[in-house]
PDB file of N, CA and C in Angstrom:
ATOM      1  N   UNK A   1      17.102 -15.970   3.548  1.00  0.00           N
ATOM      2  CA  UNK A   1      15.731 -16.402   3.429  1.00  0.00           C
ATOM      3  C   UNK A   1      14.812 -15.241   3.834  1.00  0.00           C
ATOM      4  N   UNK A   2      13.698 -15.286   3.347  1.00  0.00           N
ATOM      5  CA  UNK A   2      13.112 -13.943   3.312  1.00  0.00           C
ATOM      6  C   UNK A   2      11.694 -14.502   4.207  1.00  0.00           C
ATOM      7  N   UNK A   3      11.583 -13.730   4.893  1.00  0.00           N
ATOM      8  CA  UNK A   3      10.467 -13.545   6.455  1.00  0.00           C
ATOM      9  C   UNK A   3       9.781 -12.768   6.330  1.00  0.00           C
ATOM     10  N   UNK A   4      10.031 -11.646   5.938  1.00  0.00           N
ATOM     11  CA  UNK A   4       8.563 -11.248   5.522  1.00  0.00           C
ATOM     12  C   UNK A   4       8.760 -10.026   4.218  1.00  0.00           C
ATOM     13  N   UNK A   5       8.145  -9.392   3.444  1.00  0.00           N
ATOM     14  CA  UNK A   5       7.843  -8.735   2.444  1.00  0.00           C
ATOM     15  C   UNK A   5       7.908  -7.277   2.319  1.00  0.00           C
ATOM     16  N   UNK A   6       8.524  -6.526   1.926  1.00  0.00           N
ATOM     17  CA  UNK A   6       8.616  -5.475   1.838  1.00  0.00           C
ATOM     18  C   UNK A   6       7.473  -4.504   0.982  1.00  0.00           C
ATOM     19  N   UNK A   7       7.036  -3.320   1.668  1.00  0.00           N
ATOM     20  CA  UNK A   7       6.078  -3.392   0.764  1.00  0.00           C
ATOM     21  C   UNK A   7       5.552  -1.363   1.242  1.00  0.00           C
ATOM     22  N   UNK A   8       5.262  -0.753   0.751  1.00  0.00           N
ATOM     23  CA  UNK A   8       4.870   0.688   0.793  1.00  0.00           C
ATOM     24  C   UNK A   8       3.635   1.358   1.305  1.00  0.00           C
ATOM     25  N   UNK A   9       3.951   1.823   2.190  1.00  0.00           N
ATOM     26  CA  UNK A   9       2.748   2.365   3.204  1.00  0.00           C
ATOM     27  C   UNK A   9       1.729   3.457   2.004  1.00  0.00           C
ATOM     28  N   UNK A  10       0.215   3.329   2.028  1.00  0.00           N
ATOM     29  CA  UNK A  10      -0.007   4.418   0.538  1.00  0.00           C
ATOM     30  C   UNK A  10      -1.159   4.540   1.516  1.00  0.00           C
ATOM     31  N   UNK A  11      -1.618   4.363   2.281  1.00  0.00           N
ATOM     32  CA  UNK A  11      -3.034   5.125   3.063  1.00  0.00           C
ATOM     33  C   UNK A  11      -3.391   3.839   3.676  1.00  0.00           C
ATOM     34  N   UNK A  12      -4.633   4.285   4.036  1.00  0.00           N
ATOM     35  CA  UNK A  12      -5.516   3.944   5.445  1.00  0.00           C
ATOM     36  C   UNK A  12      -6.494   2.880   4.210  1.00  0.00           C
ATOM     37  N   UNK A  13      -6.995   1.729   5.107  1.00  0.00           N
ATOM     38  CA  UNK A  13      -7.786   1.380   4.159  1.00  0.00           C
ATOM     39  C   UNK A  13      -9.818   1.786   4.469  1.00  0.00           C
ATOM     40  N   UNK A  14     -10.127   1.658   3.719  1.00  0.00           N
ATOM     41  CA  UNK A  14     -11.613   2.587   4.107  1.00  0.00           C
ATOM     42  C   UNK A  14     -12.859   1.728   4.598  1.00  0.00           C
ATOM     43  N   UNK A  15     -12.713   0.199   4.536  1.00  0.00           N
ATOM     44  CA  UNK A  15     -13.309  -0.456   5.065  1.00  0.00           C
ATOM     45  C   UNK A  15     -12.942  -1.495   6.111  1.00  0.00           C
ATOM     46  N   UNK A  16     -12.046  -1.171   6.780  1.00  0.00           N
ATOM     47  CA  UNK A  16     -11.166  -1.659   7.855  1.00  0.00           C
ATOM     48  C   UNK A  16     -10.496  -1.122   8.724  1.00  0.00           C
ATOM     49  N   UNK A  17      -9.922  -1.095   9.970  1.00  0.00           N
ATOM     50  CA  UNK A  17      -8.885  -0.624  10.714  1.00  0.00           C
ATOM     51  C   UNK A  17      -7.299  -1.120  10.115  1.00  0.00           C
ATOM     52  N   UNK A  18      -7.334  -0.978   8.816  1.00  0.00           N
ATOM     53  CA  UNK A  18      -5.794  -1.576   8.283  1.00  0.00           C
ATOM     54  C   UNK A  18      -5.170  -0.314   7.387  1.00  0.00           C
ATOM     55  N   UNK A  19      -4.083  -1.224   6.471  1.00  0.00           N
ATOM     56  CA  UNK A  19      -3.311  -0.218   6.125  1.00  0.00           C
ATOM     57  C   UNK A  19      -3.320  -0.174   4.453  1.00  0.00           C
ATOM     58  N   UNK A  20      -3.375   0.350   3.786  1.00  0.00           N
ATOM     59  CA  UNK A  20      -3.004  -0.015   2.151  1.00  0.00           C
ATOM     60  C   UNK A  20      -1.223  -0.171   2.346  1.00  0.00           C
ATOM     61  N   UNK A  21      -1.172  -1.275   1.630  1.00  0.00           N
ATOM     62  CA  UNK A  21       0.291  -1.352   1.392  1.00  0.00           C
ATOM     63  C   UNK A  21       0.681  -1.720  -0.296  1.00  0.00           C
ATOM     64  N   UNK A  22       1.581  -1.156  -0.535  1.00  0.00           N
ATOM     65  CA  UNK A  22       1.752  -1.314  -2.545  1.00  0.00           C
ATOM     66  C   UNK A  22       2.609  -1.783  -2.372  1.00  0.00           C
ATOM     67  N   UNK A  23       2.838  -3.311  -2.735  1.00  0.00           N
ATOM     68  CA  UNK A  23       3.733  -4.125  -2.891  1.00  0.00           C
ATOM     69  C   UNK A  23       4.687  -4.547  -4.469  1.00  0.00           C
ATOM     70  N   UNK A  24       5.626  -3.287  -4.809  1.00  0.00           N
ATOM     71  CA  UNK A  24       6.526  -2.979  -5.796  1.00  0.00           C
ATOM     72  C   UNK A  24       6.962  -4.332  -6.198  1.00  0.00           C
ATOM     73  N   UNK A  25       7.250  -5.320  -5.782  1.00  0.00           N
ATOM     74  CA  UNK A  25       7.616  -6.570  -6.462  1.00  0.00           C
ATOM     75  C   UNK A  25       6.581  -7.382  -7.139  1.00  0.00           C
ATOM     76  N   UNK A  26       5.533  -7.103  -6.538  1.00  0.00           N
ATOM     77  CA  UNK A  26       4.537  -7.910  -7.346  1.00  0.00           C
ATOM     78  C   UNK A  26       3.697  -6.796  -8.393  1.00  0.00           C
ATOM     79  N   UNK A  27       3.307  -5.512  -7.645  1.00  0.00           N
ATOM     80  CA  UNK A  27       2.798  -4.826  -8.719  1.00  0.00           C
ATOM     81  C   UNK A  27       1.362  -4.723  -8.043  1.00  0.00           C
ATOM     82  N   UNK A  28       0.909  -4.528  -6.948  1.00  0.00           N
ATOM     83  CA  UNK A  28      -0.046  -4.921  -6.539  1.00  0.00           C
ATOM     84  C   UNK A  28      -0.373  -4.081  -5.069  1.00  0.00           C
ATOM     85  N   UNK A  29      -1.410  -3.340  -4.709  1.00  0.00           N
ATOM     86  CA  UNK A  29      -2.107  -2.928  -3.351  1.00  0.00           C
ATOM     87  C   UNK A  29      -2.998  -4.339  -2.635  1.00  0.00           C
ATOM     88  N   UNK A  30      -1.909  -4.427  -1.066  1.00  0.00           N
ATOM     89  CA  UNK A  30      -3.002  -5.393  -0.324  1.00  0.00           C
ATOM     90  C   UNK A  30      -3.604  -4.236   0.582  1.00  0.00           C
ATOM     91  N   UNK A  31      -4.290  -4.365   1.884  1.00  0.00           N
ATOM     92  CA  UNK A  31      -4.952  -4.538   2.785  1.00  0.00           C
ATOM     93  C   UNK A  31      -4.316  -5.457   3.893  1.00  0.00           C
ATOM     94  N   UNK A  32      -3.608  -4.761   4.779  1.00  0.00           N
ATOM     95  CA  UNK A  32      -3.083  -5.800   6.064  1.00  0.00           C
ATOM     96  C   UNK A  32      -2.874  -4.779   7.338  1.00  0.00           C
ATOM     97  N   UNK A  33      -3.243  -5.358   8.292  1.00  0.00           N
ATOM     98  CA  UNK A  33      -3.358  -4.927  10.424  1.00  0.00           C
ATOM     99  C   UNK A  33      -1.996  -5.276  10.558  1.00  0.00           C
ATOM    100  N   UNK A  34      -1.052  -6.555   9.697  1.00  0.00           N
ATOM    101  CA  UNK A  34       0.124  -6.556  10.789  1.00  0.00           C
ATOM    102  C   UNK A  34       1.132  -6.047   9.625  1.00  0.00           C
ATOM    103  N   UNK A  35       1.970  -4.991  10.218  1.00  0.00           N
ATOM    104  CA  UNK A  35       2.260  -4.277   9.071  1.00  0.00           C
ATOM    105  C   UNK A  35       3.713  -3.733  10.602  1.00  0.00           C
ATOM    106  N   UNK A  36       5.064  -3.714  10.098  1.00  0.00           N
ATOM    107  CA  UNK A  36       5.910  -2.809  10.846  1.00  0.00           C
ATOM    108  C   UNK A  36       6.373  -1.743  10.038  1.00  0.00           C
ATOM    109  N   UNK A  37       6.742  -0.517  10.737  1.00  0.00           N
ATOM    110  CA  UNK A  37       7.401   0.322   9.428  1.00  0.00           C
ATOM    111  C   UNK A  37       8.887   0.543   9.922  1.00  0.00           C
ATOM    112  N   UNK A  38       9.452   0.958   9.355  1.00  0.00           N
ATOM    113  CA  UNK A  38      10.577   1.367   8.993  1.00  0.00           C
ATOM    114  C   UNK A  38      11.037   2.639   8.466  1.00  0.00           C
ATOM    115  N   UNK A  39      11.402   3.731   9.122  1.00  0.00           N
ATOM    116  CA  UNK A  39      11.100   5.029   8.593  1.00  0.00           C
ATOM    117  C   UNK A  39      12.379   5.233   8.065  1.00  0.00           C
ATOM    118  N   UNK A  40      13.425   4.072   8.334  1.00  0.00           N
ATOM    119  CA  UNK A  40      14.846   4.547   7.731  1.00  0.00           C
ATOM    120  C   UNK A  40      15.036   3.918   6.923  1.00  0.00           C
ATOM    121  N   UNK A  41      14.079   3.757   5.954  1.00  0.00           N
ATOM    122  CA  UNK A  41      14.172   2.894   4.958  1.00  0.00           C
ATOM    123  C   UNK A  41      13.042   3.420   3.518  1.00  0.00           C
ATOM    124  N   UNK A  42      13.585   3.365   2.263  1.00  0.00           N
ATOM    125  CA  UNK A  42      12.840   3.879   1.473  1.00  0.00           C
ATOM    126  C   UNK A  42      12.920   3.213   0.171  1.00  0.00           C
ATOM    127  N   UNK A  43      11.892   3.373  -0.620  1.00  0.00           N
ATOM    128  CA  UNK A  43      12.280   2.463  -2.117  1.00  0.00           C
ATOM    129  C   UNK A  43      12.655   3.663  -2.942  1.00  0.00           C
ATOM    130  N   UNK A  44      13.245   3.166  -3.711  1.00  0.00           N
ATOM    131  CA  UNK A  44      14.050   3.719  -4.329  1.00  0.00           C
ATOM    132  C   UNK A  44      13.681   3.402  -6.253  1.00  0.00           C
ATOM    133  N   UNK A  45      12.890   3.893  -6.846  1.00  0.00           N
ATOM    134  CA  UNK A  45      11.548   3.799  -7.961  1.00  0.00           C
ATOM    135  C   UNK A  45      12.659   3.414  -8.999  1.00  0.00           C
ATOM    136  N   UNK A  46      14.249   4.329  -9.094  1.00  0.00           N
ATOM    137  CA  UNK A  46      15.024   4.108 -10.305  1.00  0.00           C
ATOM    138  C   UNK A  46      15.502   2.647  -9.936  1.00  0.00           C
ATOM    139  N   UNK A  47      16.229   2.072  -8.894  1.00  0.00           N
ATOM    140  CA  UNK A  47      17.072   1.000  -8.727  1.00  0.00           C
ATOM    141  C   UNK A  47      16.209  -0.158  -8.536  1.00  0.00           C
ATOM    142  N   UNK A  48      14.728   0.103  -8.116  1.00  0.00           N
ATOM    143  CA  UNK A  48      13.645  -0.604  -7.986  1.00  0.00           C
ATOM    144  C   UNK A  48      13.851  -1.389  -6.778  1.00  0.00           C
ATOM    145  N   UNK A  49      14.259  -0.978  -5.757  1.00  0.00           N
ATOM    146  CA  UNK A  49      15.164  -1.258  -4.629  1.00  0.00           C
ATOM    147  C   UNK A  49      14.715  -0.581  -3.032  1.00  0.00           C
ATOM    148  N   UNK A  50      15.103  -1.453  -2.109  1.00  0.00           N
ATOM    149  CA  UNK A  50      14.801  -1.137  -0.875  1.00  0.00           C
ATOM    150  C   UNK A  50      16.297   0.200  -0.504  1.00  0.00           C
ATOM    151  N   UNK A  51      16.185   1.199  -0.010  1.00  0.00           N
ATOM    152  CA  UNK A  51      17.510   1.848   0.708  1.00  0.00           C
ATOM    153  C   UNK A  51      17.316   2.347   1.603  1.00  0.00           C
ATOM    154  N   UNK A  52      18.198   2.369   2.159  1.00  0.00           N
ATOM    155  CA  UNK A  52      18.665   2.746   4.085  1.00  0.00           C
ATOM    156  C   UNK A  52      18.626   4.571   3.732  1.00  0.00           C
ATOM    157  N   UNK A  53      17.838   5.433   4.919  1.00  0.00           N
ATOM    158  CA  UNK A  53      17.675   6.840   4.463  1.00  0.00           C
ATOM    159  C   UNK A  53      18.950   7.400   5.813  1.00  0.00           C
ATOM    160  N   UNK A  54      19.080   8.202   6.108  1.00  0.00           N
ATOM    161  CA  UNK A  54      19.698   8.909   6.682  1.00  0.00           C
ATOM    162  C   UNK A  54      18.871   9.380   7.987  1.00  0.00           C
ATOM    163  N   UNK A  55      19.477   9.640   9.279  1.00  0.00           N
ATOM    164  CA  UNK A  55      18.698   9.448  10.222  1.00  0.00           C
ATOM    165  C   UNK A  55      17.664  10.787  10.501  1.00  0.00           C
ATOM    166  N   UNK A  56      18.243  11.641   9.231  1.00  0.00           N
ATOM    167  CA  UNK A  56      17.736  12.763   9.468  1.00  0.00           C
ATOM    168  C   UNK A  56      16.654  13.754   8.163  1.00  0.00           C
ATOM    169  N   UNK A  57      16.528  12.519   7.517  1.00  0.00           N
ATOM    170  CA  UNK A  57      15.952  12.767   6.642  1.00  0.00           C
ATOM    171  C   UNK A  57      14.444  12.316   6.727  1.00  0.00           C
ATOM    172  N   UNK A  58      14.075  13.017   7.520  1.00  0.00           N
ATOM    173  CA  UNK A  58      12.448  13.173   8.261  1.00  0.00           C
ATOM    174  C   UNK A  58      11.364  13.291   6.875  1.00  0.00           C
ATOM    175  N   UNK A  59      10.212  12.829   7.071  1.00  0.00           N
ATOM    176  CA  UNK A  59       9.133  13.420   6.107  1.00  0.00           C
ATOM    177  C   UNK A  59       8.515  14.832   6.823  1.00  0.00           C
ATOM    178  N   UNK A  60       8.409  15.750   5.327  1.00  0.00           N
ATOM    179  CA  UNK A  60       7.890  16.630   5.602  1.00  0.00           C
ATOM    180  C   UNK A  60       6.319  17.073   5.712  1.00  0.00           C
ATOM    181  N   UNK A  61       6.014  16.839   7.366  1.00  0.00           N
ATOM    182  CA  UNK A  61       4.576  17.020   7.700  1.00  0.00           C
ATOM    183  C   UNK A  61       3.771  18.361   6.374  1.00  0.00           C
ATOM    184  N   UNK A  62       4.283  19.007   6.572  1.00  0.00           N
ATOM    185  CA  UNK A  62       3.528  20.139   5.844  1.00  0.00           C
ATOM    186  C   UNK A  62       3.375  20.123   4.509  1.00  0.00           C
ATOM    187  N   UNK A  63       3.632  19.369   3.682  1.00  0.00           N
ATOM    188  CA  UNK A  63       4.022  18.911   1.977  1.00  0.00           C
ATOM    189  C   UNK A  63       2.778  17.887   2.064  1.00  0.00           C
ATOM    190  N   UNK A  64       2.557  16.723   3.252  1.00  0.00           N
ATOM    191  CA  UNK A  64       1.409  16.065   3.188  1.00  0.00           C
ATOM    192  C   UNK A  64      -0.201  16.690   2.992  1.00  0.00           C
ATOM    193  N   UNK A  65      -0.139  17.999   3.524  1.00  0.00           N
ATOM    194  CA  UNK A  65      -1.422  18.473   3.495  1.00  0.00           C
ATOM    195  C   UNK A  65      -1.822  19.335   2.870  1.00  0.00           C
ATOM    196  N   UNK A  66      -0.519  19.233   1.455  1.00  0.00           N
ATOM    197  CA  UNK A  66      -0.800  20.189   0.050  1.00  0.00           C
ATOM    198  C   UNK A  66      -1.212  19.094  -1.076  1.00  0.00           C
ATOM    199  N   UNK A  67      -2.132  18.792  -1.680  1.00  0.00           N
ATOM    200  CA  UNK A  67      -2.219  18.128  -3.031  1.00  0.00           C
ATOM    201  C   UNK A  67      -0.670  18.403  -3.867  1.00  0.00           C
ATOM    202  N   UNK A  68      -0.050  17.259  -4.180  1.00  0.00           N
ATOM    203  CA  UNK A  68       0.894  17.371  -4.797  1.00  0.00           C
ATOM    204  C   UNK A  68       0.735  15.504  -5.911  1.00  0.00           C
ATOM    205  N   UNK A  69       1.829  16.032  -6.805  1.00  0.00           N
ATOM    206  CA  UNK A  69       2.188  14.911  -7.758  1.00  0.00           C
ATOM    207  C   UNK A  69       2.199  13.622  -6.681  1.00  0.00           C
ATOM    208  N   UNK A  70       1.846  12.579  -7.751  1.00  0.00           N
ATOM    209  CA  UNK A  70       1.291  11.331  -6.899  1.00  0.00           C
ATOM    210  C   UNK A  70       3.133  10.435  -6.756  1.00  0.00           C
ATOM    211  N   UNK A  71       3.717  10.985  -7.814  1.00  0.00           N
ATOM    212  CA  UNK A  71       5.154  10.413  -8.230  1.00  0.00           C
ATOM    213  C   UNK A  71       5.945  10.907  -6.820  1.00  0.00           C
ATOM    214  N   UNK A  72       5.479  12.116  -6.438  1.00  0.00           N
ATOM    215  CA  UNK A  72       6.334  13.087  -5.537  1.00  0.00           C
ATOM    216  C   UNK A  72       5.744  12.355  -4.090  1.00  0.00           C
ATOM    217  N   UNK A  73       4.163  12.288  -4.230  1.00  0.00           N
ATOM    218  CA  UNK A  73       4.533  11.251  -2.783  1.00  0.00           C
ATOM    219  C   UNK A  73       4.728  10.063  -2.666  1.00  0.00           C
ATOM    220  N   UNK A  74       5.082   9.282  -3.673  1.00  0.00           N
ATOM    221  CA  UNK A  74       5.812   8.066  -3.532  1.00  0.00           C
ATOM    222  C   UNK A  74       7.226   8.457  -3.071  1.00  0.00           C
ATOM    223  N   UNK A  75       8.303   9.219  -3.160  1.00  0.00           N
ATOM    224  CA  UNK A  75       9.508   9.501  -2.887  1.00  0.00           C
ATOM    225  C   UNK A  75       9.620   9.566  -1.323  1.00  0.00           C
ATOM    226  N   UNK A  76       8.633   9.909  -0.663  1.00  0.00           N
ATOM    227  CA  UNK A  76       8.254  10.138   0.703  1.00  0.00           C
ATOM    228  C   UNK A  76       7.359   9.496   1.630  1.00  0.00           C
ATOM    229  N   UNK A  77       7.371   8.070   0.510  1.00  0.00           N
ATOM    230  CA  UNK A  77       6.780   7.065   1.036  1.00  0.00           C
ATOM    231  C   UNK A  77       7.737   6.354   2.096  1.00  0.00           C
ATOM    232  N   UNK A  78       6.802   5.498   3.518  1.00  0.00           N
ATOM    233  CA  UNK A  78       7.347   4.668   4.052  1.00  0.00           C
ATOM    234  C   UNK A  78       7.568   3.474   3.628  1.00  0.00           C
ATOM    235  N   UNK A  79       8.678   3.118   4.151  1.00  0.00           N
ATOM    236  CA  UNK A  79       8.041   1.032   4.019  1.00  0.00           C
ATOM    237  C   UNK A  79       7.685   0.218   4.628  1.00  0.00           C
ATOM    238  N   UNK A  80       7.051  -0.411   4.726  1.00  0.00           N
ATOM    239  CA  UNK A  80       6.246  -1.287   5.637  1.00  0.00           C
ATOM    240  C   UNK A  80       6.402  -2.718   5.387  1.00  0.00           C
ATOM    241  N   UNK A  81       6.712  -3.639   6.233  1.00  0.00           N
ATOM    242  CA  UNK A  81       6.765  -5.239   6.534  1.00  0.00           C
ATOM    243  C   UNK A  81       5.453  -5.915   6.873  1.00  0.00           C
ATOM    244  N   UNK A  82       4.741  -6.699   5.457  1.00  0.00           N
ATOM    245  CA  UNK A  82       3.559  -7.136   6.012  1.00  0.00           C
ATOM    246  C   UNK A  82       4.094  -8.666   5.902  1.00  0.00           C
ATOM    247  N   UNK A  83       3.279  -9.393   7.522  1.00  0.00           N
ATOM    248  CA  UNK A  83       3.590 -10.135   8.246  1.00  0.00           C
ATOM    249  C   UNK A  83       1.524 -10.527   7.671  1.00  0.00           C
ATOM    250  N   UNK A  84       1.970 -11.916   7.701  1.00  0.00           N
ATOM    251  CA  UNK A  84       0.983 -12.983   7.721  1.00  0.00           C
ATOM    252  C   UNK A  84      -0.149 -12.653   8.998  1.00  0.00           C
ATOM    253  N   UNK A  85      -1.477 -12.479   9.092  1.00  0.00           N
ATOM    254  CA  UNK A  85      -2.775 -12.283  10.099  1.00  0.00           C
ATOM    255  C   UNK A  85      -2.755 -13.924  10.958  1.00  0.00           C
ATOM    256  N   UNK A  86      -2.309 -14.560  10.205  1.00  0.00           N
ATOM    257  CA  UNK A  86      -2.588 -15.691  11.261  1.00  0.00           C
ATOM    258  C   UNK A  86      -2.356 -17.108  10.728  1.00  0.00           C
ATOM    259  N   UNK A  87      -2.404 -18.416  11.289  1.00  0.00           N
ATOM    260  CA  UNK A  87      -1.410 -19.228  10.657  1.00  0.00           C
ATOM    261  C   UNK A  87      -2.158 -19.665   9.124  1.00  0.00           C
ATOM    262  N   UNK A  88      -3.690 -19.883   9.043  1.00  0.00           N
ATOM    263  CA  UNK A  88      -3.765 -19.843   8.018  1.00  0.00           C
ATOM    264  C   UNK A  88      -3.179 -18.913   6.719  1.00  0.00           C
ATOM    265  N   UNK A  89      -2.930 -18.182   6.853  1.00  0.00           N
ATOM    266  CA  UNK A  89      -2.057 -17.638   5.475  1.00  0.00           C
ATOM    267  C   UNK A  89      -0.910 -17.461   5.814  1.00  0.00           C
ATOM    268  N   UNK A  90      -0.153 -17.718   7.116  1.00  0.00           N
ATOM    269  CA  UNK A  90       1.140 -18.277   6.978  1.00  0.00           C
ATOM    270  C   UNK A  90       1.422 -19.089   6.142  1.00  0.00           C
ATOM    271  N   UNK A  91       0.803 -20.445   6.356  1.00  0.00           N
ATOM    272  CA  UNK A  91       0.707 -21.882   5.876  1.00  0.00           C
ATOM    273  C   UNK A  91       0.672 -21.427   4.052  1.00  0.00           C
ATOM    274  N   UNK A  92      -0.182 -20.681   4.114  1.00  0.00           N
ATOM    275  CA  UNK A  92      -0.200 -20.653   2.380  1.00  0.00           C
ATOM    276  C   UNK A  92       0.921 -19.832   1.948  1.00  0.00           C
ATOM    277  N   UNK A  93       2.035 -19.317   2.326  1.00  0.00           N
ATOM    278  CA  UNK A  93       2.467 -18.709   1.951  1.00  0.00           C
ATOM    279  C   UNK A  93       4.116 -19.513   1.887  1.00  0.00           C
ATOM    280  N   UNK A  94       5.138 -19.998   1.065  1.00  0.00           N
ATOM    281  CA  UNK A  94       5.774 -20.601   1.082  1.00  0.00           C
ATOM    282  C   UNK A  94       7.137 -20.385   1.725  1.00  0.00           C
ATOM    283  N   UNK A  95       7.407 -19.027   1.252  1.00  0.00           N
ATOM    284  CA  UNK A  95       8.317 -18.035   2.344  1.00  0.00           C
ATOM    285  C   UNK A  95       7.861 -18.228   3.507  1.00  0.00           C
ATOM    286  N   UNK A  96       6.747 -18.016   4.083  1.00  0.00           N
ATOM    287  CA  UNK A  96       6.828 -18.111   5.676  1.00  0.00           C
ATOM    288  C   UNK A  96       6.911 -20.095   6.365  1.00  0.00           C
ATOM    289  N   UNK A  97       6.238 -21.235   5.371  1.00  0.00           N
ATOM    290  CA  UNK A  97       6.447 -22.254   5.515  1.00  0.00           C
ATOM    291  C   UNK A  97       8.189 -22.672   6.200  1.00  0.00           C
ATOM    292  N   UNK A  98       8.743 -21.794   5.257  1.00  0.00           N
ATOM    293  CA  UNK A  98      10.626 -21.863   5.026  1.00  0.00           C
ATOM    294  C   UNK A  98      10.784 -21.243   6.234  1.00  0.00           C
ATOM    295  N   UNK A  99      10.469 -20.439   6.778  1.00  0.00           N
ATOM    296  CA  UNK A  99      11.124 -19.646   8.140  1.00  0.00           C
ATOM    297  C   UNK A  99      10.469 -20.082   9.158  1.00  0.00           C
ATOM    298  N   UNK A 100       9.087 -20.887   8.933  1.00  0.00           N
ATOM    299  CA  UNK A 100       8.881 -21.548  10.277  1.00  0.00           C
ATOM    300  C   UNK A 100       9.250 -22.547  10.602  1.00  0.00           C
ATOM    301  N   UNK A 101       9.942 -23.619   9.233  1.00  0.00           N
ATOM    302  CA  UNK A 101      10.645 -24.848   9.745  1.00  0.00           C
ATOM    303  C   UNK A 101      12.262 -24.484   9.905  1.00  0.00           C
ATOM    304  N   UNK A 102      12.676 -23.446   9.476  1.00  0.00           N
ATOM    305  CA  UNK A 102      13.699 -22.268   9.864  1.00  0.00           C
ATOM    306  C   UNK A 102      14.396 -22.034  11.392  1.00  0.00           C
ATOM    307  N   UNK A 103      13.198 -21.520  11.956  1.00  0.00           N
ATOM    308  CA  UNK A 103      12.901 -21.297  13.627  1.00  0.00           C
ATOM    309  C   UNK A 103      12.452 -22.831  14.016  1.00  0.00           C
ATOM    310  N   UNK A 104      11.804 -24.210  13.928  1.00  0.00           N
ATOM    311  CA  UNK A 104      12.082 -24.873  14.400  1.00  0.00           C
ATOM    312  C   UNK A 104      12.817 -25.654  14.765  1.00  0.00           C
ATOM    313  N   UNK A 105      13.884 -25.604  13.679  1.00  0.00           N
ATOM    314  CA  UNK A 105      15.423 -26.109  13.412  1.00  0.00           C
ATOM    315  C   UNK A 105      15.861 -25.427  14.609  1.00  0.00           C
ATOM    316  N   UNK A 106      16.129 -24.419  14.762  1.00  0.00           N
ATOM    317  CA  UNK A 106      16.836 -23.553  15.568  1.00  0.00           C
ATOM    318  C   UNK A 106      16.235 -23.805  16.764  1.00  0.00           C
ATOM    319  N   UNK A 107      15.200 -23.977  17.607  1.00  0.00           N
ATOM    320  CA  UNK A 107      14.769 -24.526  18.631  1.00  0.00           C
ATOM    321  C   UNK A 107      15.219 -25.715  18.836  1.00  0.00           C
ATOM    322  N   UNK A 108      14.751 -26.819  18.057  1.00  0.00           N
ATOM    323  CA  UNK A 108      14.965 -27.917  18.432  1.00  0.00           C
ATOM    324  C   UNK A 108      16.890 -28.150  18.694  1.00  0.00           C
ATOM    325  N   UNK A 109      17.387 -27.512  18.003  1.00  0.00           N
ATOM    326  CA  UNK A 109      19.170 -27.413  17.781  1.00  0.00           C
ATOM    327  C   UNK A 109      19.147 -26.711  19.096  1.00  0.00           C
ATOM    328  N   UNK A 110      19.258 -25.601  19.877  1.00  0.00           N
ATOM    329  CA  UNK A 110      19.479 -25.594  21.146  1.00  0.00           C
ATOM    330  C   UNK A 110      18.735 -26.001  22.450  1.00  0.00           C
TER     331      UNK A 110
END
């Protein structure tokens, strides 16, 4: 069951303290504050797929502060987990409905 959304760190957003995130399954840039990343983790554009990176396969600071192909910094993109702002769009969201009666099962069971 799926908890929260996988989705691609692409900048800062310009009218907020948040994050742009490009969400490859839907096709779509949100705007979200609760956001985790994952730096050992990368999409993968051919398999259209989440993959596990190697612990040493760092981004290269100095490549960020050259204008380069927009394709080339997607490859060196993070990924990011955006998590619901608060219960109202929990509630609307049907995946998170499923994992909160999920976790109450599991409470009430021990």
């Amino acid at each position: 069951m799926r908890q929260a959304e996988p989705g691609i760190f692409v900048g800062y957003s310009l009218v907020s303290k948040a994050y742009n995130i490009y969400l490859p399954q839907d096709n779509k840039v949100i705007v979200s504050r609760n956001i985790q990343f994952f730096k050992s983790e990368s999409w993968n554009w051919e398999k259209n797929k989440l993959e596990f990176q190697e612990e040493n396969a760092d981004v290269d600071d100095e490549s960020l502060t050259k204008i380069k192909l927009l394709s080339d910094t997607y490859q060196s993109c993070n990924v990011a987990i955006i998590e619901p702002a608060g219960y109202e769009e929990a509630v609307a969201d049907q995946h998170w409905m499923a994992a909160m009666k999920e976790e109450l099962m599991m409470i009430e069971k021990n």
